[in-house]
C-alpha atoms as a PDB file:
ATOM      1  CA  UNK A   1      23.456  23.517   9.063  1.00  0.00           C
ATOM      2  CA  UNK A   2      20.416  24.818  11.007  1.00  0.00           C
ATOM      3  CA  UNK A   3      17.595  22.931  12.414  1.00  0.00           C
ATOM      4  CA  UNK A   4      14.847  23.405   9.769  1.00  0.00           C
ATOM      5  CA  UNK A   5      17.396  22.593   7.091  1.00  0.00           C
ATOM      6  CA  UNK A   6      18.341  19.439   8.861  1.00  0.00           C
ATOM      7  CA  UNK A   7      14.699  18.426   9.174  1.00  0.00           C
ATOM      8  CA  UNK A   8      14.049  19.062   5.668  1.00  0.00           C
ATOM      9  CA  UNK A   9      17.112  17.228   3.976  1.00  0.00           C
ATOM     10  CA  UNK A  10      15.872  14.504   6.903  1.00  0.00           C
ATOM     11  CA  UNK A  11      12.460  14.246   5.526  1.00  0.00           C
ATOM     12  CA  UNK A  12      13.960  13.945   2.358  1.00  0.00           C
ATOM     13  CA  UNK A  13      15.913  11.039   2.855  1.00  0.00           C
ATOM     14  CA  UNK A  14      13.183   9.858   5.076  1.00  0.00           C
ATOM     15  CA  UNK A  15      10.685   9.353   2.287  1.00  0.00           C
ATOM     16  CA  UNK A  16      13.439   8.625  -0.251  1.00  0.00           C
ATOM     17  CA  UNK A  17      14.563   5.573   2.034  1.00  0.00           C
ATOM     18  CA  UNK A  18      11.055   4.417   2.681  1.00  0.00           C
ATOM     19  CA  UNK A  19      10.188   4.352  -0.882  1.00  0.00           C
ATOM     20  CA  UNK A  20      13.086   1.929  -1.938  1.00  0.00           C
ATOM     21  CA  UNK A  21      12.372   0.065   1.201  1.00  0.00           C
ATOM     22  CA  UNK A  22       8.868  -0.547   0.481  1.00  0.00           C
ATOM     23  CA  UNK A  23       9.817  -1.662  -2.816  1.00  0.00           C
ATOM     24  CA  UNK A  24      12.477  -4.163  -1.752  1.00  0.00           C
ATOM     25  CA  UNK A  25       9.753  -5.291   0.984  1.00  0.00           C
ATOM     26  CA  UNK A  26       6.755  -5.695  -1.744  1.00  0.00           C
ATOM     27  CA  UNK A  27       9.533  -7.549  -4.369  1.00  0.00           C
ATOM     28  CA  UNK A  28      10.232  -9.873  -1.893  1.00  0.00           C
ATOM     29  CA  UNK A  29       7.126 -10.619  -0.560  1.00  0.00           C
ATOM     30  CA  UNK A  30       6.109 -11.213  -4.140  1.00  0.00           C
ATOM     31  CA  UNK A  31       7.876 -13.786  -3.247  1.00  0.00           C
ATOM     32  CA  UNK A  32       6.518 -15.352  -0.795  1.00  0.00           C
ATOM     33  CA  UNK A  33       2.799 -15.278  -1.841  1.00  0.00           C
ATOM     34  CA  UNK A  34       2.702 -19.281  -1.823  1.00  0.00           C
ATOM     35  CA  UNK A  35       4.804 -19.731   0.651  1.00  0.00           C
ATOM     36  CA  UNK A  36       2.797 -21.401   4.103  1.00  0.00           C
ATOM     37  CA  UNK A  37       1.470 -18.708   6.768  1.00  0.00           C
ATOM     38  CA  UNK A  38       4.649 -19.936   9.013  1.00  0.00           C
ATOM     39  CA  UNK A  39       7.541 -18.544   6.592  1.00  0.00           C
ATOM     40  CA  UNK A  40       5.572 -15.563   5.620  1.00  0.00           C
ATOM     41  CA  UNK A  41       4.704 -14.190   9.375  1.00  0.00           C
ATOM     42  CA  UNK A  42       8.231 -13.426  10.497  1.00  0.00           C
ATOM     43  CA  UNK A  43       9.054 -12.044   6.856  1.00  0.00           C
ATOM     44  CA  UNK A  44       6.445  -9.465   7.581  1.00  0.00           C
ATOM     45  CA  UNK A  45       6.917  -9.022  11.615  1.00  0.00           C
ATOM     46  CA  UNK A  46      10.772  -8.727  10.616  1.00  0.00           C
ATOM     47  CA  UNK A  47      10.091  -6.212   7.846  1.00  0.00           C
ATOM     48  CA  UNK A  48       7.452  -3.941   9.830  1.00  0.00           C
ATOM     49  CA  UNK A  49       9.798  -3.238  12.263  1.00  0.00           C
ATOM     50  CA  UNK A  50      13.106  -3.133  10.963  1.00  0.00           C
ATOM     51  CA  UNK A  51      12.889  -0.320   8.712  1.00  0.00           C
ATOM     52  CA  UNK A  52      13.350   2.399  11.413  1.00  0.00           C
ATOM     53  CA  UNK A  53      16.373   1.094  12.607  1.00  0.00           C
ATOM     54  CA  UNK A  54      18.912   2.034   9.947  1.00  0.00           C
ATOM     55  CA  UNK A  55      17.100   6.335  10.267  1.00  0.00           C
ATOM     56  CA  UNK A  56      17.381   5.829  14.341  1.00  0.00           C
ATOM     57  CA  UNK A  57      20.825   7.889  13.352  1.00  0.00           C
ATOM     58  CA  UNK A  58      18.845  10.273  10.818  1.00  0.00           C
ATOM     59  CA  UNK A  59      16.357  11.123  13.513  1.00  0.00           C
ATOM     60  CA  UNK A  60      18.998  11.906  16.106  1.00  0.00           C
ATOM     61  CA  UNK A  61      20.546  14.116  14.108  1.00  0.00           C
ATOM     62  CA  UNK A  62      17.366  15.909  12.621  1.00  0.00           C
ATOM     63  CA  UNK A  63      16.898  16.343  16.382  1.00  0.00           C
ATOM     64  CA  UNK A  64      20.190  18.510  17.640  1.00  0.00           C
ATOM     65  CA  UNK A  65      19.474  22.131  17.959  1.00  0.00           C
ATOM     66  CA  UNK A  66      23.054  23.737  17.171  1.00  0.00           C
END
């Protein structure tokens, strides 16, 4: 596959993955709308960062050049 195919099927599943992940995210923080500030901070620190670590393998490989 060449590289600008690569980066386009990657920036497909990019915004394909980010979309279900921001639903999960909102669903579940639904959730948590009483919950107290303490239970609801790491819920949201957690969720802000984690969803670049399961594309860390997408971007490597939208990345190679042969």
């Amino acid at each position: 596959m060449s590289y600008g195919a690569r980066r386009a099927v990657g920036a497909v599943v990019i915004l394909a993955y980010l979309t279900a992940y921001v639903i999960v995210a909102v669903a579940v923080g639904s959730h948590l709308a009483g919950a107290p500030w303490f239970v609801q901070l790491p819920f949201y620190a957690i969720a802000g960062v984690c969803w670049a670590l399961p594309l860390k393998p997408l971007f490597s490989w939208m990345g190679r050049r042969s």
